[in-house]
N, C-alpha and C. Protein backbone atom coordinates (compact mmCIF):
# COMPACT_ATOMS: atom_id res chain seq x y z
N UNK A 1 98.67 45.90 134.07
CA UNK A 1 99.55 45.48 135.14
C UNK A 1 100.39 46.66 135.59
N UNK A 2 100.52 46.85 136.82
CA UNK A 2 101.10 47.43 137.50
C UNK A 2 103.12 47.45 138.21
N UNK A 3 103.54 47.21 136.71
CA UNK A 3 105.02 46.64 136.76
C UNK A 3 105.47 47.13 138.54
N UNK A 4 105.47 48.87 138.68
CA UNK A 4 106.26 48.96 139.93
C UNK A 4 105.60 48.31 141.30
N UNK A 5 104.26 48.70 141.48
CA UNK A 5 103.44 48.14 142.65
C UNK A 5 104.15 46.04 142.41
N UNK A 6 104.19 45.40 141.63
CA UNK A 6 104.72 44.04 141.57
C UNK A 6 105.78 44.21 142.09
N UNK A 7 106.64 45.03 141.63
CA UNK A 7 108.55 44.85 141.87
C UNK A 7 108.66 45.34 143.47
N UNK A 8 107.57 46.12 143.76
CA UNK A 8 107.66 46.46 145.30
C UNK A 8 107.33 45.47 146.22
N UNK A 9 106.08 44.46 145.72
CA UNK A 9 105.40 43.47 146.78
C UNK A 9 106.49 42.42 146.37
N UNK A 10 107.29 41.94 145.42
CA UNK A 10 108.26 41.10 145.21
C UNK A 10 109.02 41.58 146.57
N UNK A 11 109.89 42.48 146.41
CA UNK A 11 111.12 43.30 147.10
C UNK A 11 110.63 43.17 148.79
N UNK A 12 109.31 43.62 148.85
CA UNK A 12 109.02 43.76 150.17
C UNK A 12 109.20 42.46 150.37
N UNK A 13 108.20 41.30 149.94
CA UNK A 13 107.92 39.62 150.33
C UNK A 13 109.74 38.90 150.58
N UNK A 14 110.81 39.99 150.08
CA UNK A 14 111.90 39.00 150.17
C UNK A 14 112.61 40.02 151.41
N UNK A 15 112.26 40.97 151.74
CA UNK A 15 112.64 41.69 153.21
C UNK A 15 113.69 42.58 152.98
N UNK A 16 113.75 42.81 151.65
CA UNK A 16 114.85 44.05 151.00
C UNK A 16 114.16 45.57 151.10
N UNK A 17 114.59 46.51 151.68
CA UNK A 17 114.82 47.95 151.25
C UNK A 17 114.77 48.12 149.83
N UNK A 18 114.46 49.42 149.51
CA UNK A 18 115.15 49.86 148.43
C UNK A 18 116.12 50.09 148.10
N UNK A 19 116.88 50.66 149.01
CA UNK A 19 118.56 50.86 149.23
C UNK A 19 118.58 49.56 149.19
N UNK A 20 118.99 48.54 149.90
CA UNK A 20 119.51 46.93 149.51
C UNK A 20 119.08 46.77 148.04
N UNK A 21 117.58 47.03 147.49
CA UNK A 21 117.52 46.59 145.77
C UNK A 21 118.43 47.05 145.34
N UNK A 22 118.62 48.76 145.56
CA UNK A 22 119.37 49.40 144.39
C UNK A 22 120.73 49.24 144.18
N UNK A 23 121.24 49.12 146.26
CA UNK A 23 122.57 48.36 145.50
C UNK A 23 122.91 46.89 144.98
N UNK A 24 122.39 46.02 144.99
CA UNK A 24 122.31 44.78 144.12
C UNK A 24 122.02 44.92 142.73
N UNK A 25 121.37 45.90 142.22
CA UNK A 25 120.90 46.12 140.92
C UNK A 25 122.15 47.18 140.23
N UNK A 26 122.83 47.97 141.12
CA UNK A 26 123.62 48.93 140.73
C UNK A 26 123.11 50.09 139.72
N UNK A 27 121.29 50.45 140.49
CA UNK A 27 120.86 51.46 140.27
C UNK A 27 120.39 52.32 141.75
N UNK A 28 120.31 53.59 141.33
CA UNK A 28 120.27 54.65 142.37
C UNK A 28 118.47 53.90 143.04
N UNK A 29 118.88 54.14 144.77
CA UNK A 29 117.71 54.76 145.82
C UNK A 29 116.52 54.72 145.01
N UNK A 30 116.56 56.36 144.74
CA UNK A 30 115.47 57.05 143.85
C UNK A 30 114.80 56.56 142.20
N UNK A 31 115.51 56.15 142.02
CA UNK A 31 115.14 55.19 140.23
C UNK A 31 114.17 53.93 141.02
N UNK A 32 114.77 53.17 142.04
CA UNK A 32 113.31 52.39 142.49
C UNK A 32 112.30 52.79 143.07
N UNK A 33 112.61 54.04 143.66
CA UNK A 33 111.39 54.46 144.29
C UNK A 33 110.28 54.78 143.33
N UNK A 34 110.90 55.76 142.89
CA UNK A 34 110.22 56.18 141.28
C UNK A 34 109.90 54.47 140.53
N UNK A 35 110.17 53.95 140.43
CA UNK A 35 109.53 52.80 139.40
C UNK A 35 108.61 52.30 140.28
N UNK A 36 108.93 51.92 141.49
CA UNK A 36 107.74 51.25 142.32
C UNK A 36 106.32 52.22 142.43
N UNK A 37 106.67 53.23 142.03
CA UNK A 37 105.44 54.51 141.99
C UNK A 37 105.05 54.48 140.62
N UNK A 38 105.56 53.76 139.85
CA UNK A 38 105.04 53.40 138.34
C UNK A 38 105.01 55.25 137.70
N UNK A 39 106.06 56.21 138.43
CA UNK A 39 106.84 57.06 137.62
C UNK A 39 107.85 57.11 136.77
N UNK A 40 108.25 55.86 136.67
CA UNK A 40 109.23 55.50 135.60
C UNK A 40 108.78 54.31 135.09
N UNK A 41 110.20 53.75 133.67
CA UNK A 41 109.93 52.21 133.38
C UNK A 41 110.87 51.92 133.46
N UNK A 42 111.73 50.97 133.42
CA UNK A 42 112.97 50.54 132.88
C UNK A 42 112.78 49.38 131.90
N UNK A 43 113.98 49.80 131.04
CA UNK A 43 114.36 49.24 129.76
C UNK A 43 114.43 47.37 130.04
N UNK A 44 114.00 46.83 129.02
CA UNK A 44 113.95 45.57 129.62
C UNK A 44 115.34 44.90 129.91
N UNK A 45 116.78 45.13 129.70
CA UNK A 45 117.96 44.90 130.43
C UNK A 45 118.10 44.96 131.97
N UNK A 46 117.66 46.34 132.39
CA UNK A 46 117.23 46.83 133.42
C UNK A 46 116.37 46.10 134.61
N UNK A 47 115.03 45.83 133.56
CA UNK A 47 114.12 44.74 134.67
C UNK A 47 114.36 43.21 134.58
N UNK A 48 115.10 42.83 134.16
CA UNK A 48 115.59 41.61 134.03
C UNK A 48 116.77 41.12 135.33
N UNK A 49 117.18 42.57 135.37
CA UNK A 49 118.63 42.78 136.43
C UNK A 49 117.98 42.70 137.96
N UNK A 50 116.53 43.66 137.81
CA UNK A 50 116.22 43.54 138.91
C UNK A 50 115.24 42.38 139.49
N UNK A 51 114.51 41.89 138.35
CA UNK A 51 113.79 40.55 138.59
C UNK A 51 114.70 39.57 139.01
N UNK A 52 115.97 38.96 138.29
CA UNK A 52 117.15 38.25 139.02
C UNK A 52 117.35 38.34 140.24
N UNK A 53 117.53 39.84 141.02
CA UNK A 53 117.67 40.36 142.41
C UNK A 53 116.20 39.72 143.40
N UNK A 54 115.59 39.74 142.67
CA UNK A 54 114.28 39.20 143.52
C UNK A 54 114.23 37.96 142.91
N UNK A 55 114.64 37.21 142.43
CA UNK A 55 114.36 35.21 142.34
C UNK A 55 113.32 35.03 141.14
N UNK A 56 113.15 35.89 140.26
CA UNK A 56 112.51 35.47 139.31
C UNK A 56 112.94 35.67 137.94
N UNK A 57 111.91 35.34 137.03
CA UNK A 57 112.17 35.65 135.48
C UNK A 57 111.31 36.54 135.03
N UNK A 58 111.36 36.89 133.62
CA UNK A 58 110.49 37.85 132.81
C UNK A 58 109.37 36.99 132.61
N UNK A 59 109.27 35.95 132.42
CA UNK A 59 108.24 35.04 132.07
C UNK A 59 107.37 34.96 133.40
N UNK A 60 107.87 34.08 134.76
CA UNK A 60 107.32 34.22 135.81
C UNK A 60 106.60 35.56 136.44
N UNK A 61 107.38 36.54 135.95
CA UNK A 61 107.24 38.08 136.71
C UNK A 61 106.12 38.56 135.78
N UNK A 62 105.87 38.25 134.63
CA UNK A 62 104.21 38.79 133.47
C UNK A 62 103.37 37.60 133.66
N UNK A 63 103.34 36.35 134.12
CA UNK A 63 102.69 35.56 134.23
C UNK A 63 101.52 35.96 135.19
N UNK A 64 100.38 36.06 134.56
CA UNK A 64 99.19 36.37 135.51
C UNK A 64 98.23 35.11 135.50
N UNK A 65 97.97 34.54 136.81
CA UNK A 65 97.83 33.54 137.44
C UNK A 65 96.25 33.84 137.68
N UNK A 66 95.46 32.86 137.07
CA UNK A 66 94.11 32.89 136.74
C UNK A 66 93.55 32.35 138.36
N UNK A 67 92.86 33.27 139.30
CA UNK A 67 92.29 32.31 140.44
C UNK A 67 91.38 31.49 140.48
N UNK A 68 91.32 30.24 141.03
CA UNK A 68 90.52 28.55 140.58
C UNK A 68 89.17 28.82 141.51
N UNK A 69 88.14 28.62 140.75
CA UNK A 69 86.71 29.05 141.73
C UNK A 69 86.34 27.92 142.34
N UNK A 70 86.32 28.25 143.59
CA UNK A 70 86.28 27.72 144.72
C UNK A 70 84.59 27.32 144.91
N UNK A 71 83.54 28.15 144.83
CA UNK A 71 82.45 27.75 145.13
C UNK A 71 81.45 28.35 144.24
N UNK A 72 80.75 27.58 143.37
CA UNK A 72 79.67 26.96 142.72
C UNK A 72 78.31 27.31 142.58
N UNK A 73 77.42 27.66 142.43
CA UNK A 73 76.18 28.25 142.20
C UNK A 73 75.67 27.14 141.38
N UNK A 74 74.11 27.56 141.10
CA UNK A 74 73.00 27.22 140.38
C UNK A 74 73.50 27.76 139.02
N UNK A 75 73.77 28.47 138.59
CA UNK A 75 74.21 29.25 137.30
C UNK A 75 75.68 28.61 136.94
N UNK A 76 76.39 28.11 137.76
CA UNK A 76 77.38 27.65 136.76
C UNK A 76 77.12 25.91 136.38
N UNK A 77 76.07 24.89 137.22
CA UNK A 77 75.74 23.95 137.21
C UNK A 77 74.96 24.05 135.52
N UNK A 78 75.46 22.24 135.31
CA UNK A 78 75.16 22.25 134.18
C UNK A 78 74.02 20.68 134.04
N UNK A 79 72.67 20.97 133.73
CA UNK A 79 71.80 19.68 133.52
C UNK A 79 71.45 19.15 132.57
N UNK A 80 71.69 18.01 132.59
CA UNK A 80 70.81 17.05 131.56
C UNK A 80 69.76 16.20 131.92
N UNK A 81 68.30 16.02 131.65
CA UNK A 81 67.41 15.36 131.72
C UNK A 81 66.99 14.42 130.65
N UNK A 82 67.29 13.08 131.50
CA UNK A 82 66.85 11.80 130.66
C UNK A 82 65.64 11.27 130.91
N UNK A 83 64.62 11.02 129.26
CA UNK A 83 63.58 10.87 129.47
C UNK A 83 63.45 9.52 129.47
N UNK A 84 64.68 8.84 129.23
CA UNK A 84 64.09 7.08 129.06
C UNK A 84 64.29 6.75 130.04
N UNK A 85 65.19 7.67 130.83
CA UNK A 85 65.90 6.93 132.50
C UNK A 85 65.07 7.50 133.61
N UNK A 86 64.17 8.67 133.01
CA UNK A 86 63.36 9.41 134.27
C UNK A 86 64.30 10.15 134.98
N UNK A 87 65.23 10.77 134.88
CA UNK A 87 66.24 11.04 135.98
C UNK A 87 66.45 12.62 135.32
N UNK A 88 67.04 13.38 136.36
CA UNK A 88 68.13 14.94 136.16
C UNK A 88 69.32 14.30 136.74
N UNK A 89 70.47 14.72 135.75
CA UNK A 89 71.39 14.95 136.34
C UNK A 89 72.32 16.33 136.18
N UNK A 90 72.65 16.72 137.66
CA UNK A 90 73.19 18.57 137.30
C UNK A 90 74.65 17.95 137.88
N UNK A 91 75.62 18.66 137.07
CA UNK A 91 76.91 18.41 137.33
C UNK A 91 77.33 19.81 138.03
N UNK A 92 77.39 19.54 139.34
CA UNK A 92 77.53 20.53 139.89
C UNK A 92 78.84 21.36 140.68
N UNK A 93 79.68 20.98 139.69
CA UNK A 93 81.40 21.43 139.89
C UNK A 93 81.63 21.60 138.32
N UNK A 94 80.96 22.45 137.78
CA UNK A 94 81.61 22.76 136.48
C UNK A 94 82.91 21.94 135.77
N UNK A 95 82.99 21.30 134.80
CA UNK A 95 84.61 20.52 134.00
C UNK A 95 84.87 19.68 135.18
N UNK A 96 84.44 19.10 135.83
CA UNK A 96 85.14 18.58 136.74
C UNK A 96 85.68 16.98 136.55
N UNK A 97 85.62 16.82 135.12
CA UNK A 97 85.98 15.92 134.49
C UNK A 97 87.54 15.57 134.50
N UNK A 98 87.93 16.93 134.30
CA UNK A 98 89.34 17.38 134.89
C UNK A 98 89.88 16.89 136.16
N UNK A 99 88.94 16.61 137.16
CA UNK A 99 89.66 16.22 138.08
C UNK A 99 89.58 14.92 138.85
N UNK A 100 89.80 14.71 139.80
CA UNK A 100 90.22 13.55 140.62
C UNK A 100 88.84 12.89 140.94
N UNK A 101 87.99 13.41 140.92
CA UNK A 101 86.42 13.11 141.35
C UNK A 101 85.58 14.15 140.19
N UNK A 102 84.26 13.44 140.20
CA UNK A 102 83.55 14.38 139.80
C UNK A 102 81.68 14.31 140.52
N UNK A 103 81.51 15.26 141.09
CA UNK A 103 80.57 15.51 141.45
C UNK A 103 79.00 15.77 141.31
N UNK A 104 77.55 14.98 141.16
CA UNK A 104 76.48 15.22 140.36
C UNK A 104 75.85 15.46 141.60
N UNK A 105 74.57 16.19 141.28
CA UNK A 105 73.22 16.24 142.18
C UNK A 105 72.23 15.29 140.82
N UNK A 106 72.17 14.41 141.66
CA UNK A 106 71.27 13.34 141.00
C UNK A 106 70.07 13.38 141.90
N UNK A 107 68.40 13.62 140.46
CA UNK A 107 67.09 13.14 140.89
C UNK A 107 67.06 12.49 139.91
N UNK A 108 66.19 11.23 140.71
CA UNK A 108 65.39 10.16 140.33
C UNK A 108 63.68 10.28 140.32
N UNK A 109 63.09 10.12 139.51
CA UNK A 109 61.68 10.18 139.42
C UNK A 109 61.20 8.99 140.17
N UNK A 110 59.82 9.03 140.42
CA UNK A 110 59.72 7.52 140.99
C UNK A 110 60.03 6.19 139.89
N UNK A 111 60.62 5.38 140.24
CA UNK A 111 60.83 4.47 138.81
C UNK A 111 62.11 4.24 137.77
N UNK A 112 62.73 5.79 138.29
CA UNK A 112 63.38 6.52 137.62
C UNK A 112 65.01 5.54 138.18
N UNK A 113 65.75 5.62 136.71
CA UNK A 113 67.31 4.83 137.23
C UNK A 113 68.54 5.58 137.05
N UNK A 114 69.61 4.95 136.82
CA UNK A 114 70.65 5.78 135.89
C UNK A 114 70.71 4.35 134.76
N UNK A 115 71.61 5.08 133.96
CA UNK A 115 72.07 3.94 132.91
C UNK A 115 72.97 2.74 133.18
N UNK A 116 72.88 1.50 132.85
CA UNK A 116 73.96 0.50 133.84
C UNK A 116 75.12 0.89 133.67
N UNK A 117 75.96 1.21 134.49
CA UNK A 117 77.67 1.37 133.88
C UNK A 117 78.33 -0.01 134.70
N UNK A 118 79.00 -0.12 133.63
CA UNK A 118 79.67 -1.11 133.60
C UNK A 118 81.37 -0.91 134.54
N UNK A 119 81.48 -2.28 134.77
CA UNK A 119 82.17 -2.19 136.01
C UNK A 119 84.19 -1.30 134.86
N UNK A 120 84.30 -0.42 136.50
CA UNK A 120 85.31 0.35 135.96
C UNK A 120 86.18 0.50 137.16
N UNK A 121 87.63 1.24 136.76
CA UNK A 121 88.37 0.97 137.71
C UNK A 121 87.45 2.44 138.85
N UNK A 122 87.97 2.64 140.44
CA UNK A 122 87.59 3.86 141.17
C UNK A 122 86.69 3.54 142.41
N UNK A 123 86.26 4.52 142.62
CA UNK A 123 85.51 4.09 143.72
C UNK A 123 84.11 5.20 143.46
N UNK A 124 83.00 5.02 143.92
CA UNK A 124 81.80 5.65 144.55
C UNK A 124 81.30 6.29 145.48
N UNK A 125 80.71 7.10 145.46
CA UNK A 125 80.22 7.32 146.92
C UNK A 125 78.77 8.17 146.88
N UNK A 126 77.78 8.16 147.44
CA UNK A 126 76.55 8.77 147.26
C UNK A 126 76.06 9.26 148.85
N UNK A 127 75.48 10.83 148.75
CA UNK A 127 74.81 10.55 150.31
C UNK A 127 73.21 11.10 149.73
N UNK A 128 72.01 10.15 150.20
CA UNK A 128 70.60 10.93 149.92
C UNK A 128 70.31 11.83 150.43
N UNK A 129 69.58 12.86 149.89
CA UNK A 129 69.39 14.58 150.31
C UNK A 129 67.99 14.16 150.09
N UNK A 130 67.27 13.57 149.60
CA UNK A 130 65.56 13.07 149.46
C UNK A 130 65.05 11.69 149.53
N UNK A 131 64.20 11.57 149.79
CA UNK A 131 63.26 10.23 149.18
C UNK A 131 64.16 8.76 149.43
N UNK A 132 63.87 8.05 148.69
CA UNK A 132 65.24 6.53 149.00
C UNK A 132 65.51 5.76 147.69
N UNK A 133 65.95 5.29 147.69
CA UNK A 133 67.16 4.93 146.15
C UNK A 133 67.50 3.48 146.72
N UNK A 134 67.40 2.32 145.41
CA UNK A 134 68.11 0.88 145.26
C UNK A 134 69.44 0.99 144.78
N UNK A 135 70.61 0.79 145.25
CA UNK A 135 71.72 -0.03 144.41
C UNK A 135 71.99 -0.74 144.60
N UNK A 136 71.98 -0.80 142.93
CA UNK A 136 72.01 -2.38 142.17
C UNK A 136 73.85 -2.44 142.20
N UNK A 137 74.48 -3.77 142.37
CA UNK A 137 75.79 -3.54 142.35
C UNK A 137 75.86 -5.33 141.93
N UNK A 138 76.07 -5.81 140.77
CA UNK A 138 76.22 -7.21 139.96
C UNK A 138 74.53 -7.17 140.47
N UNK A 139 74.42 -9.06 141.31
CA UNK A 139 73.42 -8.97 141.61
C UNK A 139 72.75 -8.80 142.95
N UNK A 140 73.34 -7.54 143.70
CA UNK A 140 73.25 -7.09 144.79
C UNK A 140 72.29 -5.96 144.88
N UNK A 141 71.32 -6.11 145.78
CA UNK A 141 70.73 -4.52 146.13
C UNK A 141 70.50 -3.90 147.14
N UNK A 142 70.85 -3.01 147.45
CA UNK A 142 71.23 -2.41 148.64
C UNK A 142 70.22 -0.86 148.46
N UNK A 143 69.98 -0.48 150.07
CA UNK A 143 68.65 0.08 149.97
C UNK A 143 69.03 1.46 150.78
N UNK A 144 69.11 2.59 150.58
CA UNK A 144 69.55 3.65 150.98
C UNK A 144 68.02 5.10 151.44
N UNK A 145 67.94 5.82 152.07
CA UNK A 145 67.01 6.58 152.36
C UNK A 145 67.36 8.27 152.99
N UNK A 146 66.48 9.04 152.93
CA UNK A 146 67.46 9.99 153.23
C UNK A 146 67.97 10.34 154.35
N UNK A 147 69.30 11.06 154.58
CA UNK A 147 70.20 10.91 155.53
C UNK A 147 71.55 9.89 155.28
N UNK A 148 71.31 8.70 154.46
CA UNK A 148 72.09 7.75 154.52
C UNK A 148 72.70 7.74 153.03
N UNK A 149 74.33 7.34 153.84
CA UNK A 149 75.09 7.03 152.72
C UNK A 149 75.64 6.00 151.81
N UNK A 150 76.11 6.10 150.75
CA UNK A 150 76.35 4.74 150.36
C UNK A 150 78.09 4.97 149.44
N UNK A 151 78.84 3.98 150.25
CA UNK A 151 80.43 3.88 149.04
C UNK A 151 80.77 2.55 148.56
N UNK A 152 81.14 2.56 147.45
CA UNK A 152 81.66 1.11 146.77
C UNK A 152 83.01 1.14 145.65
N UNK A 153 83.34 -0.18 145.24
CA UNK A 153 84.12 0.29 144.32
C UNK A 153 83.44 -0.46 143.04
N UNK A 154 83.10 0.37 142.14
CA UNK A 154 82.65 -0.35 141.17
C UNK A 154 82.94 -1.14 139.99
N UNK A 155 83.29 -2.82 140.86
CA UNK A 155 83.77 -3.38 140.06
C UNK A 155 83.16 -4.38 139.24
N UNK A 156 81.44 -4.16 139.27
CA UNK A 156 80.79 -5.40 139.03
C UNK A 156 79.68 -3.77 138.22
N UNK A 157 78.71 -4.41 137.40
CA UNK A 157 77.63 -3.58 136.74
C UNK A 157 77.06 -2.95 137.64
N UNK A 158 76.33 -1.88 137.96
CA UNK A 158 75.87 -1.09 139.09
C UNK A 158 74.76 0.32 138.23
N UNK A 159 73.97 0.49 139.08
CA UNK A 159 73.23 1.69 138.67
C UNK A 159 72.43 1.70 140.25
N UNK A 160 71.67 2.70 139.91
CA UNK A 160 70.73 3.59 141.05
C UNK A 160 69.25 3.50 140.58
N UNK A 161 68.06 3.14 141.63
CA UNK A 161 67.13 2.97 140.99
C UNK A 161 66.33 3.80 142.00
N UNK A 162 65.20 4.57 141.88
CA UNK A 162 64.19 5.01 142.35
C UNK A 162 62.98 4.10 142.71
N UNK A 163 62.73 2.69 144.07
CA UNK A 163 61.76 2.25 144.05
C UNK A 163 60.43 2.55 145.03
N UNK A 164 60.98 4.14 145.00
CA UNK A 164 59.82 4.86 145.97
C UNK A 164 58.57 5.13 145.05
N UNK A 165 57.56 6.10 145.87
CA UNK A 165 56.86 6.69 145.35
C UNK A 165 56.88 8.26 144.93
N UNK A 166 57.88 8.76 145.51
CA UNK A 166 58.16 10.11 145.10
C UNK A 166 59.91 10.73 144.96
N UNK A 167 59.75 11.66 144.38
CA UNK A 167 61.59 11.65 143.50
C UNK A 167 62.36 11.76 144.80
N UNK A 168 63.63 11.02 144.58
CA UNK A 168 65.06 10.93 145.08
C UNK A 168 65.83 11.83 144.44
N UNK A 169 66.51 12.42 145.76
CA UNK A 169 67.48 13.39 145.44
C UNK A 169 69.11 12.96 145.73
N UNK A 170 69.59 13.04 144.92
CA UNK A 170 71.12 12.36 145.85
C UNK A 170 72.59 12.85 145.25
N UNK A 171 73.41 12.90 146.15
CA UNK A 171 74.78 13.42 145.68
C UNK A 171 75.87 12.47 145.83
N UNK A 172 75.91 12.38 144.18
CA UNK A 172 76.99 11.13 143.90
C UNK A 172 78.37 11.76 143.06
N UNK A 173 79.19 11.22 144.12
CA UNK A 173 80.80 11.31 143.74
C UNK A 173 81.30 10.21 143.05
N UNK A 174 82.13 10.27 141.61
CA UNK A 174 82.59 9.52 141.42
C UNK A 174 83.95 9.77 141.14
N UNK A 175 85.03 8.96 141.61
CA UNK A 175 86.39 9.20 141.37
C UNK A 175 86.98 7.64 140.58
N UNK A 176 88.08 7.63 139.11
CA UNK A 176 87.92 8.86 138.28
C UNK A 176 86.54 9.36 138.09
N UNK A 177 86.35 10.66 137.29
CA UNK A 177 85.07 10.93 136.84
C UNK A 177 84.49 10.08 135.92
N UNK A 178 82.92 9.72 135.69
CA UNK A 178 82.82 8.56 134.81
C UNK A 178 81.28 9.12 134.03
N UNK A 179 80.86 10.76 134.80
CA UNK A 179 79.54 10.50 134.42
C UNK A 179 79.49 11.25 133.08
């Protein structure tokens, strides 16, 4: 880490000079210039005085802030293939268990289902990217193909069935995550 290049983009982001830091800090001009050039250090009394001057702490000011990956590949997707259900499923938002939804690329073989899940609190949502898909929802079935979408809340037993002749591809959201 780059203590002075930080204390400078702090200083700059709050519209202070160096002269304005140094007199708030009641150190010389040149001692910040020099530190923001990471030609000096100051003693941690020192950067504490001047982190205060800029709105932060020692804790906040070393805190390095991990950036959240935004977009997804084949390589970070993670699959499981079920042989009793005929199906892949690739979870294709890494942990996303963690969050508010969680996202699968679901194939179905011909024949091919998911496992019944049982009715839970949330909602559903699926759009087909291949072939065409049954859901089953209690004793309801509803018939989807590709292009078309399907949302519910699943409050009755429900699964996905493959009653084509060739594999279904489909992208199912579920919020909470449930898969």
């Amino acid at each position: 880490m780059h203590i002075g290049q930080k204390i400078k983009e702090l200083r700059t982001a709050r519209g202070l000079t160096q002269e304005e830091l140094a007199d708030r800090t009641e150190l010389s001009k040149g001692f910040i210039s020099q530190l923001e050039r990471d030609l000096n250090s100051p003693s941690i009394a020192t950067l504490c005085d001047i982190l205060q001057c800029l709105g932060t702490n020692l804790s906040e000011f070393f805190c390095e802030e991990t950036e959240e990956q935004i977009v997804f590949r084949d390589a970070d997707y993670f699959e499981k293939i079920d042989q009793e259900y005929h199906n892949k499923i690739e979870w294709i938002v890494p942990n996303a268990q963690k969050n508010m939804m969680e996202p699968i690329r679901l194939t179905l073989e011909p024949g091919g289902s998911t496992y019944p899940d049982q009715p839970h609190e949330g909602e559903e949502f699926g759009y087909v990217l291949s072939g065409s898909i049954s859901i089953i929802i209690g004793k309801k079935t509803y018939k989807a193909k590709k292009g078309e979408s399907f949302y519910y809340q699943p409050a009755k037993q429900h699964f996905i069935k493959n009653t084509g002749k060739t594999p279904a591809t489909l992208i199912w959201v579920s919020s909470p995550p449930s898969f």
